[in-house]
C-alpha atoms as a PDB file:
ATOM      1  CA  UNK A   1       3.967 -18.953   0.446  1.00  0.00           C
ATOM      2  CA  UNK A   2       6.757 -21.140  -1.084  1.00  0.00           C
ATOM      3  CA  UNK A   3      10.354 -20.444  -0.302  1.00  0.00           C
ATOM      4  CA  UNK A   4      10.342 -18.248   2.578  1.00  0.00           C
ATOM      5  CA  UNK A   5      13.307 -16.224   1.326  1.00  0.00           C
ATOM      6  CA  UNK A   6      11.583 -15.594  -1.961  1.00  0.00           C
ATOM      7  CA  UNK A   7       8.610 -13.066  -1.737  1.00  0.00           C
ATOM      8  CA  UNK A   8       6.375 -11.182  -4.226  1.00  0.00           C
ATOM      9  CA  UNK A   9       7.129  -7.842  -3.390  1.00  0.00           C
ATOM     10  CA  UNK A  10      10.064  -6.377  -0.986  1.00  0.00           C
ATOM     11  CA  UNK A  11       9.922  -3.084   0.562  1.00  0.00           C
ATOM     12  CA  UNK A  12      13.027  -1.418   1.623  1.00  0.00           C
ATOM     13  CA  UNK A  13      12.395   1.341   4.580  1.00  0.00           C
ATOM     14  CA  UNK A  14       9.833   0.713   7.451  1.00  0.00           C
ATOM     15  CA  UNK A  15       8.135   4.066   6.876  1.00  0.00           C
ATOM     16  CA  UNK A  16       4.910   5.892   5.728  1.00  0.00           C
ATOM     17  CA  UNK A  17       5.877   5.222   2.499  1.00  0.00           C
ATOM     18  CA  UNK A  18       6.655   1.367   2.995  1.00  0.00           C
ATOM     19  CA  UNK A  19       3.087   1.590   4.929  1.00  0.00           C
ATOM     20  CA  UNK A  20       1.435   3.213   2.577  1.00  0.00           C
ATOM     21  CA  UNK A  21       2.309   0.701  -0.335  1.00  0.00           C
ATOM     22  CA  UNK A  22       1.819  -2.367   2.066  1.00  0.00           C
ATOM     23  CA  UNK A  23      -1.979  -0.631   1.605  1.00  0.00           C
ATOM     24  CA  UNK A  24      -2.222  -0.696  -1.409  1.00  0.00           C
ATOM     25  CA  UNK A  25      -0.363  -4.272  -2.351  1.00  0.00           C
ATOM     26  CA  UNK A  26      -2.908  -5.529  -0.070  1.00  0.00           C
ATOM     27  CA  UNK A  27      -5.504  -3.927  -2.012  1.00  0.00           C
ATOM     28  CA  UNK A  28      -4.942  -4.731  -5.362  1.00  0.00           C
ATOM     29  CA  UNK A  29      -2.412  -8.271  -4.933  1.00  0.00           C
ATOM     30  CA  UNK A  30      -4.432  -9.628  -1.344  1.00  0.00           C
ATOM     31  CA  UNK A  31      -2.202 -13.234  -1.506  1.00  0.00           C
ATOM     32  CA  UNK A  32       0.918 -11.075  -3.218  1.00  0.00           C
ATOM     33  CA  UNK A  33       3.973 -11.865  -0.566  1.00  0.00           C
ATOM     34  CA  UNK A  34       5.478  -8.582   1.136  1.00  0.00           C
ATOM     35  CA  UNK A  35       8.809  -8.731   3.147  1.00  0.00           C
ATOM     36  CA  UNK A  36       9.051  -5.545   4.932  1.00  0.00           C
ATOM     37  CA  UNK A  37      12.946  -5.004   5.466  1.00  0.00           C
ATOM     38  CA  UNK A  38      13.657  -1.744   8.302  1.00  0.00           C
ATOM     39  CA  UNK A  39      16.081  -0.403  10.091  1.00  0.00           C
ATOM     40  CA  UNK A  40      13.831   0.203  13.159  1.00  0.00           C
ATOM     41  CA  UNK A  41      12.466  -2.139  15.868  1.00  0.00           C
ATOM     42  CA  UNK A  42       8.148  -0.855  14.832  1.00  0.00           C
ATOM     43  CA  UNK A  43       5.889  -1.967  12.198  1.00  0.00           C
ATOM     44  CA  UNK A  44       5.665   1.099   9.805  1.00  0.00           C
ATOM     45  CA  UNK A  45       3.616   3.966  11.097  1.00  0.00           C
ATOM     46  CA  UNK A  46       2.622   7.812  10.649  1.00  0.00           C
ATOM     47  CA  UNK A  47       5.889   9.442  11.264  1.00  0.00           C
ATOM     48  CA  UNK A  48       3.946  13.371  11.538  1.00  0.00           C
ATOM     49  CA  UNK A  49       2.486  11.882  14.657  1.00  0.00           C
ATOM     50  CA  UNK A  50       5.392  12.095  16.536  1.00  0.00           C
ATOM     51  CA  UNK A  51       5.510  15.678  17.129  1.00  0.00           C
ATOM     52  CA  UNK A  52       2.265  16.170  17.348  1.00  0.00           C
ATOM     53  CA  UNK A  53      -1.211  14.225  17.812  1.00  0.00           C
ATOM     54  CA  UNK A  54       0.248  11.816  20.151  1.00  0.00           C
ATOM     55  CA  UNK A  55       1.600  14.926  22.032  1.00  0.00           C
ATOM     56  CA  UNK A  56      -2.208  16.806  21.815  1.00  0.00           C
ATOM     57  CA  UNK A  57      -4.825  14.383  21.430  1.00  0.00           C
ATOM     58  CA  UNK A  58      -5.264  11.971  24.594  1.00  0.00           C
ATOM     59  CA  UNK A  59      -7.486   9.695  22.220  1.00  0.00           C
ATOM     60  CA  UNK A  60      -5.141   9.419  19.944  1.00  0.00           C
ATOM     61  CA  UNK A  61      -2.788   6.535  20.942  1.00  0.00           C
ATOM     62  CA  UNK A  62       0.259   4.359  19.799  1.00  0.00           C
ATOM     63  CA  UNK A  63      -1.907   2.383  18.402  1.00  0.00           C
ATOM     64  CA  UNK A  64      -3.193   4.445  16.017  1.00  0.00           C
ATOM     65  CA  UNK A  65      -0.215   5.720  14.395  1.00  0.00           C
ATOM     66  CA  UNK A  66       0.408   2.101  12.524  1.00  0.00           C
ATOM     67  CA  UNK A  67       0.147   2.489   8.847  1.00  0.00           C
ATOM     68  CA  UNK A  68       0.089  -1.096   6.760  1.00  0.00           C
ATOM     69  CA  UNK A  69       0.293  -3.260   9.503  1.00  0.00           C
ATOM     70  CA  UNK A  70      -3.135  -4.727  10.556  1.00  0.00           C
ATOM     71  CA  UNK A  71      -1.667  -8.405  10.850  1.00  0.00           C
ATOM     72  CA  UNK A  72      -2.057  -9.334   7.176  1.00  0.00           C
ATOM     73  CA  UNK A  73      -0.650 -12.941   6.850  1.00  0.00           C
ATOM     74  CA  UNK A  74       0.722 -12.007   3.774  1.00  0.00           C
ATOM     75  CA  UNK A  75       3.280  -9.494   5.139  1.00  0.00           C
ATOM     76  CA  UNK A  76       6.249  -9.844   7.013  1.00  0.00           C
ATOM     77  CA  UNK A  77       8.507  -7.748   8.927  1.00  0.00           C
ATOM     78  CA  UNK A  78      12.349  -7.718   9.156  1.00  0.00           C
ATOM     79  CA  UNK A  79      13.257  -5.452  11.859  1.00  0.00           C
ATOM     80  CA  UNK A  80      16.651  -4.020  13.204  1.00  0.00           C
ATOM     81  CA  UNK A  81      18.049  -5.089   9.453  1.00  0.00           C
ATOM     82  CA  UNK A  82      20.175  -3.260   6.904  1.00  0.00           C
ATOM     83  CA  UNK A  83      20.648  -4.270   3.316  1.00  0.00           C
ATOM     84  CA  UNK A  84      23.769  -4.827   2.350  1.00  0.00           C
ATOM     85  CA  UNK A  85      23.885  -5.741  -1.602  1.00  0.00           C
ATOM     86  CA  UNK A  86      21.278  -5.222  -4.661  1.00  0.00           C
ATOM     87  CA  UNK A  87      21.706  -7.766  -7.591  1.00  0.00           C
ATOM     88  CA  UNK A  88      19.079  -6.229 -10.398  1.00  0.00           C
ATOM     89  CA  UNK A  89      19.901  -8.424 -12.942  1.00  0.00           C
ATOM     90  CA  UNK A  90      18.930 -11.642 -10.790  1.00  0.00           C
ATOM     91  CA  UNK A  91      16.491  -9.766  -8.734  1.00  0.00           C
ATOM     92  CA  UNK A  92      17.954 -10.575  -5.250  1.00  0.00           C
ATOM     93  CA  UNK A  93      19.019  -8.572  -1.799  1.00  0.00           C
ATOM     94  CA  UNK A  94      21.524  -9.797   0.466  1.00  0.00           C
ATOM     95  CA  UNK A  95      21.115  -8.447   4.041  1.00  0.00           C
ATOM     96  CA  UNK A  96      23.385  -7.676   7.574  1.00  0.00           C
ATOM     97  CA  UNK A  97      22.546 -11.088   8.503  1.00  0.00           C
ATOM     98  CA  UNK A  98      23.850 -12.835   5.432  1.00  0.00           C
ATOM     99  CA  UNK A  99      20.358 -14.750   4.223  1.00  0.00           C
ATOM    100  CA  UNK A 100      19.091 -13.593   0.324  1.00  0.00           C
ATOM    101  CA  UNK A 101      16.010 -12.358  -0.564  1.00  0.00           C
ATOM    102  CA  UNK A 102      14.258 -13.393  -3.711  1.00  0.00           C
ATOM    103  CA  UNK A 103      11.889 -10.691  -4.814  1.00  0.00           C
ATOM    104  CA  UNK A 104       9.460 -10.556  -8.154  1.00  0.00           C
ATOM    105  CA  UNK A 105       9.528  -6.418  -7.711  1.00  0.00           C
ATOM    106  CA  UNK A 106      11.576  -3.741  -5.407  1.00  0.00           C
ATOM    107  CA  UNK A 107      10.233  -0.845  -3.213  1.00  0.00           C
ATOM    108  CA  UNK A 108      13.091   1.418  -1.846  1.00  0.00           C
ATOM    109  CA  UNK A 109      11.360   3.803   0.558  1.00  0.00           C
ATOM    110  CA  UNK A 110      14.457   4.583   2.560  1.00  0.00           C
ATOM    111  CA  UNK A 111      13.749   7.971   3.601  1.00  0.00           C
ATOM    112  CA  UNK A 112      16.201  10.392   5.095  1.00  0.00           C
ATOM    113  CA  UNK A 113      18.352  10.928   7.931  1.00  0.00           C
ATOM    114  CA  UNK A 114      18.559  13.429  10.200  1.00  0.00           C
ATOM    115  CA  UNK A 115      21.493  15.816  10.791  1.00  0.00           C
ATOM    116  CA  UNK A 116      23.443  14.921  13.640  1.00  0.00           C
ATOM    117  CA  UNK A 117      25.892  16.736  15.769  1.00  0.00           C
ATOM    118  CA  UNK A 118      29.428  15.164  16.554  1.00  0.00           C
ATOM    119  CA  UNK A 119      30.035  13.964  20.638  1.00  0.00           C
ATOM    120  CA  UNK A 120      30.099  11.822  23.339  1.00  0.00           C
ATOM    121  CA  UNK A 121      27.006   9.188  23.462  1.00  0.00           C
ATOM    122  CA  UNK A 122      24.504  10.170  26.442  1.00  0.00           C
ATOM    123  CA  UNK A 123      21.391   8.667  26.876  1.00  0.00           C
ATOM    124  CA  UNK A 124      19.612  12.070  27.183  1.00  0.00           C
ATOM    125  CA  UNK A 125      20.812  13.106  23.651  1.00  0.00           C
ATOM    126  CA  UNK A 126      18.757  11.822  21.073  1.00  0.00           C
ATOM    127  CA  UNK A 127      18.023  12.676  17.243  1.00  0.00           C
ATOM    128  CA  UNK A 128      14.411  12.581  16.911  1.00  0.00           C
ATOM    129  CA  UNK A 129      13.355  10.737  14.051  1.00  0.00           C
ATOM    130  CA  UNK A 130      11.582   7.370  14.914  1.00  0.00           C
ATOM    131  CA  UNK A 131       9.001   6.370  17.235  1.00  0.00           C
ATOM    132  CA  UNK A 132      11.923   4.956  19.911  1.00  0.00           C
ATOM    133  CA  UNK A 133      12.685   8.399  19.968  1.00  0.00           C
ATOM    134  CA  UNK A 134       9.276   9.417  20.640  1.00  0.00           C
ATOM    135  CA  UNK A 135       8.875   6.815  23.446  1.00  0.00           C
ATOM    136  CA  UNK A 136      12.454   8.135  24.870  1.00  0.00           C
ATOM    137  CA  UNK A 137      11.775  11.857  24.680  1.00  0.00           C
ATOM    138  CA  UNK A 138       8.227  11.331  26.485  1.00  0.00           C
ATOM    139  CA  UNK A 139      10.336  10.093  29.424  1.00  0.00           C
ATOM    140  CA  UNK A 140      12.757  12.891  29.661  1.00  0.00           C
ATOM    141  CA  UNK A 141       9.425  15.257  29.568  1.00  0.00           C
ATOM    142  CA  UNK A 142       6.274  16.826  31.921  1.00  0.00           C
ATOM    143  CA  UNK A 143       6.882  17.569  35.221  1.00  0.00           C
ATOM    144  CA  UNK A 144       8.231  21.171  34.349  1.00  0.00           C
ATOM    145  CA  UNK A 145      11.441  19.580  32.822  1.00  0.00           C
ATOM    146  CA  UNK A 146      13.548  21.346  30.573  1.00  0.00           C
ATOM    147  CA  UNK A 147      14.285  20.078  26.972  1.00  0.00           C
ATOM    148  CA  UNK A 148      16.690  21.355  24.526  1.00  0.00           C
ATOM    149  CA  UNK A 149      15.911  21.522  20.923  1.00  0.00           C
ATOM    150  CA  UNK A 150      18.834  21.894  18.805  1.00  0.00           C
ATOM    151  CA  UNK A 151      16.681  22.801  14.808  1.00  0.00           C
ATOM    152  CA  UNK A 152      14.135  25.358  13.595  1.00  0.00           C
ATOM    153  CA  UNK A 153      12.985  23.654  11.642  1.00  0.00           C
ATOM    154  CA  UNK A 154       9.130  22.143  11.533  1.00  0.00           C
ATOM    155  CA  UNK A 155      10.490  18.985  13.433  1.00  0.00           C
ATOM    156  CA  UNK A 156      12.016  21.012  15.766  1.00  0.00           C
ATOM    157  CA  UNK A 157       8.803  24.110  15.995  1.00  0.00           C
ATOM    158  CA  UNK A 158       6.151  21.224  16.084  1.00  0.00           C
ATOM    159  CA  UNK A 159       8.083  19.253  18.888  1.00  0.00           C
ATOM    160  CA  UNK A 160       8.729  22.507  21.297  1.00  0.00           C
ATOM    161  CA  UNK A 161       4.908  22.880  20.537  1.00  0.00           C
ATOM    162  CA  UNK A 162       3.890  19.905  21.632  1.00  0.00           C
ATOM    163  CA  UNK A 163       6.303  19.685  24.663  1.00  0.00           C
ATOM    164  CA  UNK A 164       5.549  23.020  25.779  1.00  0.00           C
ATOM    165  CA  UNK A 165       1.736  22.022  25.618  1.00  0.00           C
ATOM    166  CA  UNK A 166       2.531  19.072  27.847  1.00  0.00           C
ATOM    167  CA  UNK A 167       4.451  21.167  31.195  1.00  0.00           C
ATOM    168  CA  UNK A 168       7.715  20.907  29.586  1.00  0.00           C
ATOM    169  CA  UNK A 169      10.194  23.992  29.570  1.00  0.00           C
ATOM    170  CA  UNK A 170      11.704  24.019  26.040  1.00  0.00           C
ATOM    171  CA  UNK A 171      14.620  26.373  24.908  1.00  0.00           C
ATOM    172  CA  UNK A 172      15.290  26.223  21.460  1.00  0.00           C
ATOM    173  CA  UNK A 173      18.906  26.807  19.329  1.00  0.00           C
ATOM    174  CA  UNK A 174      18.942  27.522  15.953  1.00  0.00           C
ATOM    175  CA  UNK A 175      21.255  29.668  13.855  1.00  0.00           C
ATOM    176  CA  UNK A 176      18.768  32.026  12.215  1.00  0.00           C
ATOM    177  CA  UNK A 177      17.588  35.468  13.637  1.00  0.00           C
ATOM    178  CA  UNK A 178      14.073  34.357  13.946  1.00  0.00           C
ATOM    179  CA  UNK A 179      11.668  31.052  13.571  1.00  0.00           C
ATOM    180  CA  UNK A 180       9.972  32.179  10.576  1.00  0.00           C
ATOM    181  CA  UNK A 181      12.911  32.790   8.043  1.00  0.00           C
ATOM    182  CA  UNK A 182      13.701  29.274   7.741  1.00  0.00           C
ATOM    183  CA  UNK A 183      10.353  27.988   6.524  1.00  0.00           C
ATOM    184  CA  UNK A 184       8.191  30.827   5.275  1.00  0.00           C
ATOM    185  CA  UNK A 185       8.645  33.678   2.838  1.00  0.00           C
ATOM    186  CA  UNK A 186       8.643  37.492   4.508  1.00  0.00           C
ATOM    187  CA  UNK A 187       4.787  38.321   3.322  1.00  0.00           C
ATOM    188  CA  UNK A 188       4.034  34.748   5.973  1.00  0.00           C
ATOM    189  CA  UNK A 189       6.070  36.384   8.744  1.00  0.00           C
ATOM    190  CA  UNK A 190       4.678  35.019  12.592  1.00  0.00           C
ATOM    191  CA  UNK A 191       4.695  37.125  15.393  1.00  0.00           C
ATOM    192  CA  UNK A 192       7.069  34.769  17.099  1.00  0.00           C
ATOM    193  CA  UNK A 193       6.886  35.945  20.778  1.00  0.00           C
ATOM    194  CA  UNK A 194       3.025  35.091  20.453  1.00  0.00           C
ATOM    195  CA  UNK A 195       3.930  31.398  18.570  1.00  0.00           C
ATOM    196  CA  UNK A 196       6.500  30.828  20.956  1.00  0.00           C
ATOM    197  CA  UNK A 197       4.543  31.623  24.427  1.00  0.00           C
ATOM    198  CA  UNK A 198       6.577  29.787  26.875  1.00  0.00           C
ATOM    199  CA  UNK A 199       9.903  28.942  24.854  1.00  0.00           C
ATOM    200  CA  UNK A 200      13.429  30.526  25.621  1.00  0.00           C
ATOM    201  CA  UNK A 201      15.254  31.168  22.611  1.00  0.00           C
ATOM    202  CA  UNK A 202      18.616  31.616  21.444  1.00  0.00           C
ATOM    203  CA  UNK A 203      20.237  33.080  18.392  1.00  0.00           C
END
């Protein structure tokens, strides 16, 4: 591979984006060089699945949720990293750790980040976004426990779904009058006392 701080391609972001295009480097470039630079501690996977088909499908497993990452020799990971500098002109990325990256072309597939609410760390208070929050939130759930979902939004619906699905007791905080208004138009209005079966809600 040559200089192992100089690779063909460098993605920015370890998500279904950065997996996705691993797929398709691989495809079209099979001995192109990818360096995989992410935030998170995972190879890059299907980020839908964590509020859903690992919650309802028993077949479907961690596994299975990996996008891009079937040990191709030509890829490598960076994990728990942040960028810290972009130099177009000369086509190099200087990260947390201090080392530069040499790259011949530049994914960023950052993402977003969720909303979060201002107070006192606790390790039962958790933004769900990545699959350590998945792994976290399946501990803290079953048994006839009681989660807290602070969102309406699909995140938030698809998770109280799923948990409620699984013998978890779910009440849900959100500051619209009803589930429905923040996603669909009034002509797609759910009956939400049938979509929300064994929720507790409050306005």
């Amino acid at each position: 591979m040559g200089d192992a701080r100089s690779y063909k391609y460098v993605i920015v972001g370890g998500g279904m984006v950065a997996g996705y295009a691993i797929k398709g480097i691989c495809q079209k470039d099979p001995s192109g060089s990818i360096l995989v630079i992410s935030k998170e501690a995972d190879v890059t996977y299907e980020r839908p699945a964590l509020t859903k088909k690992l919650w309802l499908d028993n077949e479907f497993t961690e596994e299975d949720i990996k996008i891009g990452a079937e040990n191709h020799p030509n890829v490598t990971f960076k994990f728990n990293t942040t960028v810290n500098k972009i130099n177009r002109q000369y086509k190099t990325i200087m990260l947390t750790d201090n080392p530069t990256i040499h790259y011949e072309q530049l994914l960023l597939a950052t993402g977003s980040e969720p909303r979060s609410i201002k107070g006192p760390a606790d390790p039962h208070v958790l933004v769900f976004r990545k699959w350590s929050d998945y792994r976290k939130l399946r501990k803290f759930s079953g048994e006839n426990k009681h989660v807290v979902i602070i969102g309406g939004g699909y995140v938030g619906t698809e998770l109280a779904s799923s948990l409620t699905q699984n013998n978890t007791k779910v009440t849900m905080i959100f500051p619209k009058k009803s589930l429905e208004r923040v996603s669909f138009p009034k002509t797609l209005e759910l009956n939400t006392k049938q979509l929300l079966r064994k929720m507790v809600l409050k306005f």
